[in-house]
N, C-alpha and C. Protein backbone atom coordinates (compact mmCIF):
# COMPACT_ATOMS: atom_id res chain seq x y z
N UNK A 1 10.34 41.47 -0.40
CA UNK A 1 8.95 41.18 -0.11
C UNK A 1 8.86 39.91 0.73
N UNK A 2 8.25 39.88 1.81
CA UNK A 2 7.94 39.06 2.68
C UNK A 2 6.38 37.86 2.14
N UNK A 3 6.64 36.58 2.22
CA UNK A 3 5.79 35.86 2.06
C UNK A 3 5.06 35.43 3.40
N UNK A 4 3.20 35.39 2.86
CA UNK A 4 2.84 35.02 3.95
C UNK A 4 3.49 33.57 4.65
N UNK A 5 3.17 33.09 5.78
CA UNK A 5 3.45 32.39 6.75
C UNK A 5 2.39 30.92 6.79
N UNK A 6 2.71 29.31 6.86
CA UNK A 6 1.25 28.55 6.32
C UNK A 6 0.26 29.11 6.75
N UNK A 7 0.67 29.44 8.32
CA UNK A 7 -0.86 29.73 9.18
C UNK A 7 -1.61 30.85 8.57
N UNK A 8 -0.79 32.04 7.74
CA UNK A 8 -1.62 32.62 7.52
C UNK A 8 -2.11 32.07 6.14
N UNK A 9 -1.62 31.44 5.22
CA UNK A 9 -2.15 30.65 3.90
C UNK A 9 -3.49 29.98 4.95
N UNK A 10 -3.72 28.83 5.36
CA UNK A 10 -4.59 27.94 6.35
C UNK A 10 -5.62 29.45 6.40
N UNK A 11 -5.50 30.12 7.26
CA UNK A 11 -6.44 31.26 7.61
C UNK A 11 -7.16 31.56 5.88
N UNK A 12 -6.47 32.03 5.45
CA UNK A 12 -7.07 32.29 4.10
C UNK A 12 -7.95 31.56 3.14
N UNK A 13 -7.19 29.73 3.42
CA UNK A 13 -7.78 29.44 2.47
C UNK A 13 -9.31 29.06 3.46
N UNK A 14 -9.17 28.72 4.37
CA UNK A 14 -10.57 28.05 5.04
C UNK A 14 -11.55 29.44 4.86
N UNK A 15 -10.96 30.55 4.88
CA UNK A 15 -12.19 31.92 5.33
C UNK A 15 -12.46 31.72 3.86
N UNK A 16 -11.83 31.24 2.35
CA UNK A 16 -12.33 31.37 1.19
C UNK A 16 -13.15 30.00 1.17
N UNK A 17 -13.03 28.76 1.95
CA UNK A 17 -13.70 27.67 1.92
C UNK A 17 -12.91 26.76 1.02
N UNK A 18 -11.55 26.37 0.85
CA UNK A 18 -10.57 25.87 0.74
C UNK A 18 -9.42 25.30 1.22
N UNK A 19 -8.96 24.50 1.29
CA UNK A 19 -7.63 24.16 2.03
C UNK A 19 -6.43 24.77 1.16
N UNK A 20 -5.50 24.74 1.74
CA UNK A 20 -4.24 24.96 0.80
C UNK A 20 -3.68 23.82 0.76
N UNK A 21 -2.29 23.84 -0.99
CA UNK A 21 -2.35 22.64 -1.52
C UNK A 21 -1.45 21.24 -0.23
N UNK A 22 -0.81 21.72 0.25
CA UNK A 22 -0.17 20.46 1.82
C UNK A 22 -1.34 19.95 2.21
N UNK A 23 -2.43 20.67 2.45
CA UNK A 23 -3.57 19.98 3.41
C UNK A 23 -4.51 19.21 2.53
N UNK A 24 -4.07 18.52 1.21
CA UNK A 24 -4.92 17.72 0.74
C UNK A 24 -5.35 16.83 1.42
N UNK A 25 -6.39 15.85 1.33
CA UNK A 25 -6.89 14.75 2.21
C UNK A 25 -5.77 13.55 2.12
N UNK A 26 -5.08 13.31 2.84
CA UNK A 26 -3.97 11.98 3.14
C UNK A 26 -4.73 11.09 3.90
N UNK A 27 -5.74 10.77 4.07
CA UNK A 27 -6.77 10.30 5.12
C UNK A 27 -6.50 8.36 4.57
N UNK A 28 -5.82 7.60 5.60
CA UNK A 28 -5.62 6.46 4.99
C UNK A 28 -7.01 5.68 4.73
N UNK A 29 -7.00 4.80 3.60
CA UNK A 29 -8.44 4.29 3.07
C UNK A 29 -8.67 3.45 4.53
N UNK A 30 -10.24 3.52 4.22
CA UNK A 30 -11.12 3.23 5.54
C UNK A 30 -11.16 1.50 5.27
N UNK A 31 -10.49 0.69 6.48
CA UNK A 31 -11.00 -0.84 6.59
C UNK A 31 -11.55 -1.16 7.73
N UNK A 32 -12.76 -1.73 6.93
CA UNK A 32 -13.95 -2.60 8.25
C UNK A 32 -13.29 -3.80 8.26
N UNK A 33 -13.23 -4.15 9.54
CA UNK A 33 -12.99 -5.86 10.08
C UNK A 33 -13.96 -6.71 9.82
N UNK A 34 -13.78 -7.90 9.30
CA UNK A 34 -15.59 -9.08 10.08
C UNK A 34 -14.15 -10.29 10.31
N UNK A 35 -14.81 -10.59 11.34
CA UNK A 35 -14.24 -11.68 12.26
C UNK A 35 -15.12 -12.79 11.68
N UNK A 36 -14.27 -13.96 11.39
CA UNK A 36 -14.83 -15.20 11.29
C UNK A 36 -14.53 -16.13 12.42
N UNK A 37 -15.80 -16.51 13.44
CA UNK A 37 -15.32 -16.99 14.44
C UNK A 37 -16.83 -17.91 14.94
N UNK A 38 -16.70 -18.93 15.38
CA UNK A 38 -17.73 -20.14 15.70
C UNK A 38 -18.66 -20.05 14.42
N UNK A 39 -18.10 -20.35 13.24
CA UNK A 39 -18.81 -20.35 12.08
C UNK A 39 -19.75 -19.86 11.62
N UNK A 40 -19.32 -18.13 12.05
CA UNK A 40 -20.25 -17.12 11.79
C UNK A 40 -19.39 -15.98 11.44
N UNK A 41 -19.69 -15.28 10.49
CA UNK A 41 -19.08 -13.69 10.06
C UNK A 41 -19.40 -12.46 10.72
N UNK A 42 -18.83 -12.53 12.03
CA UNK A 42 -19.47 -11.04 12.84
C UNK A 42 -18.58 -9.71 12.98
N UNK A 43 -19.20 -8.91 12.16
CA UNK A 43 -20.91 -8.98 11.97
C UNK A 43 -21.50 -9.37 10.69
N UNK A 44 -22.34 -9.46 10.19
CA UNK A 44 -22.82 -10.70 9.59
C UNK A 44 -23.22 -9.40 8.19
N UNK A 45 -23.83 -8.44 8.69
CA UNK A 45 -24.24 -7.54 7.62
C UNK A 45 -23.15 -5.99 7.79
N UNK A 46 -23.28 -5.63 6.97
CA UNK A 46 -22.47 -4.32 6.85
C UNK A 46 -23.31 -3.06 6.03
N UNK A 47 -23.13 -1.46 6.68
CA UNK A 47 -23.37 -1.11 5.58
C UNK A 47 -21.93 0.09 5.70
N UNK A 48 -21.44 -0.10 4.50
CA UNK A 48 -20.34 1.11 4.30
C UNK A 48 -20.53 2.04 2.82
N UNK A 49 -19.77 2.95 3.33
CA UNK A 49 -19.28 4.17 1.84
C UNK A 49 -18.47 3.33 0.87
N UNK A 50 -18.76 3.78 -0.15
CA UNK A 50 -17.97 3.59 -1.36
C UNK A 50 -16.60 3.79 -1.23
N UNK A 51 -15.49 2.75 -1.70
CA UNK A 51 -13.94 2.96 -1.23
C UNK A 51 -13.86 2.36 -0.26
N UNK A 52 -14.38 2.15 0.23
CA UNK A 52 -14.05 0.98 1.71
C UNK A 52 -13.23 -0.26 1.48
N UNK A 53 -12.30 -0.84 2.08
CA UNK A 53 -11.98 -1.92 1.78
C UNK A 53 -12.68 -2.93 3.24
N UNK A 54 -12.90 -3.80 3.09
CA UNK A 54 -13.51 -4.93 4.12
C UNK A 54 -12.44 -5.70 4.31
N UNK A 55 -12.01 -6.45 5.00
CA UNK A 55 -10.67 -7.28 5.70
C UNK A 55 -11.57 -7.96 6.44
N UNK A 56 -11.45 -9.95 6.16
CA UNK A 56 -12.64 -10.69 7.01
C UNK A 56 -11.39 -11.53 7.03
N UNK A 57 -11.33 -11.81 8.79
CA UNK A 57 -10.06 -12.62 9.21
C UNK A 57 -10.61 -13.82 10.12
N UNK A 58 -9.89 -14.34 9.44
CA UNK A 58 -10.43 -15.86 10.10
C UNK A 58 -9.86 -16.56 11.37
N UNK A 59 -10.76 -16.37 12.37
CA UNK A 59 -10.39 -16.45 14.29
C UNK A 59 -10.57 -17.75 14.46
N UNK A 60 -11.05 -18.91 13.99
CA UNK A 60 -10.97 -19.92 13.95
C UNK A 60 -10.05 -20.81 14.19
N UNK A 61 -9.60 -21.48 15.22
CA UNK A 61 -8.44 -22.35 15.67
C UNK A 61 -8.05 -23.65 14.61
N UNK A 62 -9.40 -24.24 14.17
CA UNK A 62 -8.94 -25.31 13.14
C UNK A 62 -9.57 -25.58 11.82
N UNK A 63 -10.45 -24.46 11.21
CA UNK A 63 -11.28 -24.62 10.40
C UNK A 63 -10.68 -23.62 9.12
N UNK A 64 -10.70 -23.92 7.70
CA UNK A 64 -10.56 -23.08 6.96
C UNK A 64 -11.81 -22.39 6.63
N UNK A 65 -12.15 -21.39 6.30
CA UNK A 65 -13.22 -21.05 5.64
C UNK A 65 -13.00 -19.79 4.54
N UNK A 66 -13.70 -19.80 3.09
CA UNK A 66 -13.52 -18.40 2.18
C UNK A 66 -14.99 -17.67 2.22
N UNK A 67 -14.16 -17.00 1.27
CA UNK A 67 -15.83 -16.02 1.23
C UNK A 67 -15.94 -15.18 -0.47
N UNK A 68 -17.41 -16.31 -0.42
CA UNK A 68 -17.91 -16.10 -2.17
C UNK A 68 -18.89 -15.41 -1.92
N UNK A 69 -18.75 -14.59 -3.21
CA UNK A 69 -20.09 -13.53 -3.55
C UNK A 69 -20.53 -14.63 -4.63
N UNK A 70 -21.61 -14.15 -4.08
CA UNK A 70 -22.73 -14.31 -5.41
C UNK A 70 -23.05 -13.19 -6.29
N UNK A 71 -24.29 -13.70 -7.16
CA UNK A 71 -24.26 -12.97 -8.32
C UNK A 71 -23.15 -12.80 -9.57
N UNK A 72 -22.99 -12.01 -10.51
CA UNK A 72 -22.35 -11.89 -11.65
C UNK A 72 -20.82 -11.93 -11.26
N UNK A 73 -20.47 -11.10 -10.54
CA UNK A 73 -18.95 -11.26 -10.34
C UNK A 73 -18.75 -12.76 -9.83
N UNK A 74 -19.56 -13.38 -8.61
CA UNK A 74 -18.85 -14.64 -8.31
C UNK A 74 -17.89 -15.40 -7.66
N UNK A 75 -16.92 -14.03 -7.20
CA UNK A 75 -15.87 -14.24 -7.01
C UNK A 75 -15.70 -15.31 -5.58
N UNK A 76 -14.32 -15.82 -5.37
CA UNK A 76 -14.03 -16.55 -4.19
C UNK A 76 -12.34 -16.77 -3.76
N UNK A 77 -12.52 -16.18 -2.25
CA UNK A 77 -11.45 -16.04 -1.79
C UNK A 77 -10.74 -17.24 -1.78
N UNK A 78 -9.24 -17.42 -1.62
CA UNK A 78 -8.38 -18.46 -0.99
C UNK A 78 -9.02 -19.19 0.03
N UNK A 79 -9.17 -20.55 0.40
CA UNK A 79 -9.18 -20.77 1.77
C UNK A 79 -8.66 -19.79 2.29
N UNK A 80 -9.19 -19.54 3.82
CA UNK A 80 -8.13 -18.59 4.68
C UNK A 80 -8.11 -19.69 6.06
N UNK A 81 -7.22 -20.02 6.25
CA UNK A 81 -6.34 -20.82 7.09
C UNK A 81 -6.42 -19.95 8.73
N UNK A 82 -6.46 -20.43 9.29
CA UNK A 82 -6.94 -19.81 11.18
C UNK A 82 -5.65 -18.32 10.67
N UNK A 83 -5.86 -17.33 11.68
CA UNK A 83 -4.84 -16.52 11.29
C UNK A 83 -5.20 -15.10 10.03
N UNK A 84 -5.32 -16.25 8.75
CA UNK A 84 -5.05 -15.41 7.74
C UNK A 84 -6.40 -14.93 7.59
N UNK A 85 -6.11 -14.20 6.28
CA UNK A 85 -7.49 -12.92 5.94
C UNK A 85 -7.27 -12.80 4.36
N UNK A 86 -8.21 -11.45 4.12
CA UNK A 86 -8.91 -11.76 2.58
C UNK A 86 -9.36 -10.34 2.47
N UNK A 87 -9.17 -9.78 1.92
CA UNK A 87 -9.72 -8.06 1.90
C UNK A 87 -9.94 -8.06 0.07
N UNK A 88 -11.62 -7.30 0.25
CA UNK A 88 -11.74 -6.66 -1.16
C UNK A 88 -12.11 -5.00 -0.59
N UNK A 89 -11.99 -4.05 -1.71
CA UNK A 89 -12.44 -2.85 -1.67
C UNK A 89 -13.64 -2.92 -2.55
N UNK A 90 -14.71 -2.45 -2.02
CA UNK A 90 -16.19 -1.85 -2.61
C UNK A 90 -15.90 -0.38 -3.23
N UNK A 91 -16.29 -0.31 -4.75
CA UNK A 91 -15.98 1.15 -5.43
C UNK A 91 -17.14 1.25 -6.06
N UNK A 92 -17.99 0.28 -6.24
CA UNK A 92 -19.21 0.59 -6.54
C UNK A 92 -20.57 0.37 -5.70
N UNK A 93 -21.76 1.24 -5.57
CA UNK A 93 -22.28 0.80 -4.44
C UNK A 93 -23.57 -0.48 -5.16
N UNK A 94 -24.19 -0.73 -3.98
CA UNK A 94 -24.89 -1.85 -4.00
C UNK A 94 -25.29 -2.94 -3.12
N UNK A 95 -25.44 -3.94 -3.27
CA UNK A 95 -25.83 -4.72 -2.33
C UNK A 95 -24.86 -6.52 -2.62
N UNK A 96 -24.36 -6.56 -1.73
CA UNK A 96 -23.45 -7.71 -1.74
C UNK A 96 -23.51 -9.03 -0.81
N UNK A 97 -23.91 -10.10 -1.44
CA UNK A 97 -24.13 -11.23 -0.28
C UNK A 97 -23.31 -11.90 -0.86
N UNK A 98 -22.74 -12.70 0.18
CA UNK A 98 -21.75 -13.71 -0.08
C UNK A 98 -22.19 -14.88 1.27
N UNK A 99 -20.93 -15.72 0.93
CA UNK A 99 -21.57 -17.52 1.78
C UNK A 99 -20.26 -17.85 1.74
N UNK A 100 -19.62 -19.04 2.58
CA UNK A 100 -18.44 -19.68 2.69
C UNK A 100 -18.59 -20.77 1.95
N UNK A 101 -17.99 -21.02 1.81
CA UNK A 101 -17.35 -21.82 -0.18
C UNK A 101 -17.68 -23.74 1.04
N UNK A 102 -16.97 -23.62 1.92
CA UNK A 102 -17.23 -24.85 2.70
C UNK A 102 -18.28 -25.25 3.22
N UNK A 103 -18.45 -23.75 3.63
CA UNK A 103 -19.68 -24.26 4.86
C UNK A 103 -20.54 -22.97 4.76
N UNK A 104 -21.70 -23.30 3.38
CA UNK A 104 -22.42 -22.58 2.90
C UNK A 104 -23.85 -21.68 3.90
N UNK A 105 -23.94 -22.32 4.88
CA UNK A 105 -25.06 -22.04 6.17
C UNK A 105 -24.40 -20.61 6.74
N UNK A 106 -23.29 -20.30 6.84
CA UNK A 106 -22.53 -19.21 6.71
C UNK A 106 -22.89 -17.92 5.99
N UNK A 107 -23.51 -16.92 6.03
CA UNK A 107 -23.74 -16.09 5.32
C UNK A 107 -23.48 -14.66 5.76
N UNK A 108 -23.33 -13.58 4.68
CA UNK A 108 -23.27 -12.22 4.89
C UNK A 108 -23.88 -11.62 4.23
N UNK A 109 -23.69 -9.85 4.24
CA UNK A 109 -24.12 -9.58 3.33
C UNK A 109 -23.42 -7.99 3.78
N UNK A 110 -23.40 -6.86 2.43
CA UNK A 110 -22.27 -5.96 2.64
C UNK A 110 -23.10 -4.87 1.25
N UNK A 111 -23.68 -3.89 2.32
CA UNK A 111 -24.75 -2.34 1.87
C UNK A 111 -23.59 -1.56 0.94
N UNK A 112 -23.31 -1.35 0.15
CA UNK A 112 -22.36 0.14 -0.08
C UNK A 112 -22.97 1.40 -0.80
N UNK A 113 -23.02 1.97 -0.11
CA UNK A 113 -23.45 3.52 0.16
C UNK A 113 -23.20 4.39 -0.66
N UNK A 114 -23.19 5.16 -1.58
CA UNK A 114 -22.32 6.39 -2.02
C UNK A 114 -21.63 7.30 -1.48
């Protein structure tokens, strides 16, 4: 007995509205950039999907700057040193503002979507 062939598995499963099991989603997780640069986070607001990770890298030649949320969590990055960066992932949605720990006039803010 001869087994079907992927292409014909692929044919089958899409005409049933399925993938077959190889074609699971491998889709690498989605990262937004924000550039920290003339002491501003651009872009300044965001809105993304849930699972996103954000990566905010600091373009700055001589300045450190982090980046605190407010509200309950609170949290606050490392200095990030010209160069370096700071990535969180959003898994829950909501509304997220944060400010630089140095140089508080600095602000963002980061939508997450479902």
């Amino acid at each position: 007995m001869r087994l079907p062939s992927r292409r014909r598995w692929l044919g089958l499963g899409l005409a049933l509205g399925c993938a077959p099991p190889w074609a699971a989603d491998t889709a690498p997780p989605r990262v937004v950039v924000v550039e920290i640069r003339d002491y501003k986070y651009l872009p300044a607001r965001l809105r993304i999907q849930v699972g996103t990770t954000v990566r905010w890298v600091n373009a700055e030649r001589r300045t450190t700057h982090t980046v605190r949320f407010a509200g309950a969590d609170g949290m606050e990055s490392e200095r990030l040193f010209p160069g370096e960066s700071f990535e969180r992932r959003f898994d829950k949605p909501g509304a997220y503002a944060y400010i630089c720990g140095p140089h508080p006039e600095m602000t963002g803010h980061v939508d997450v979507t479902p």
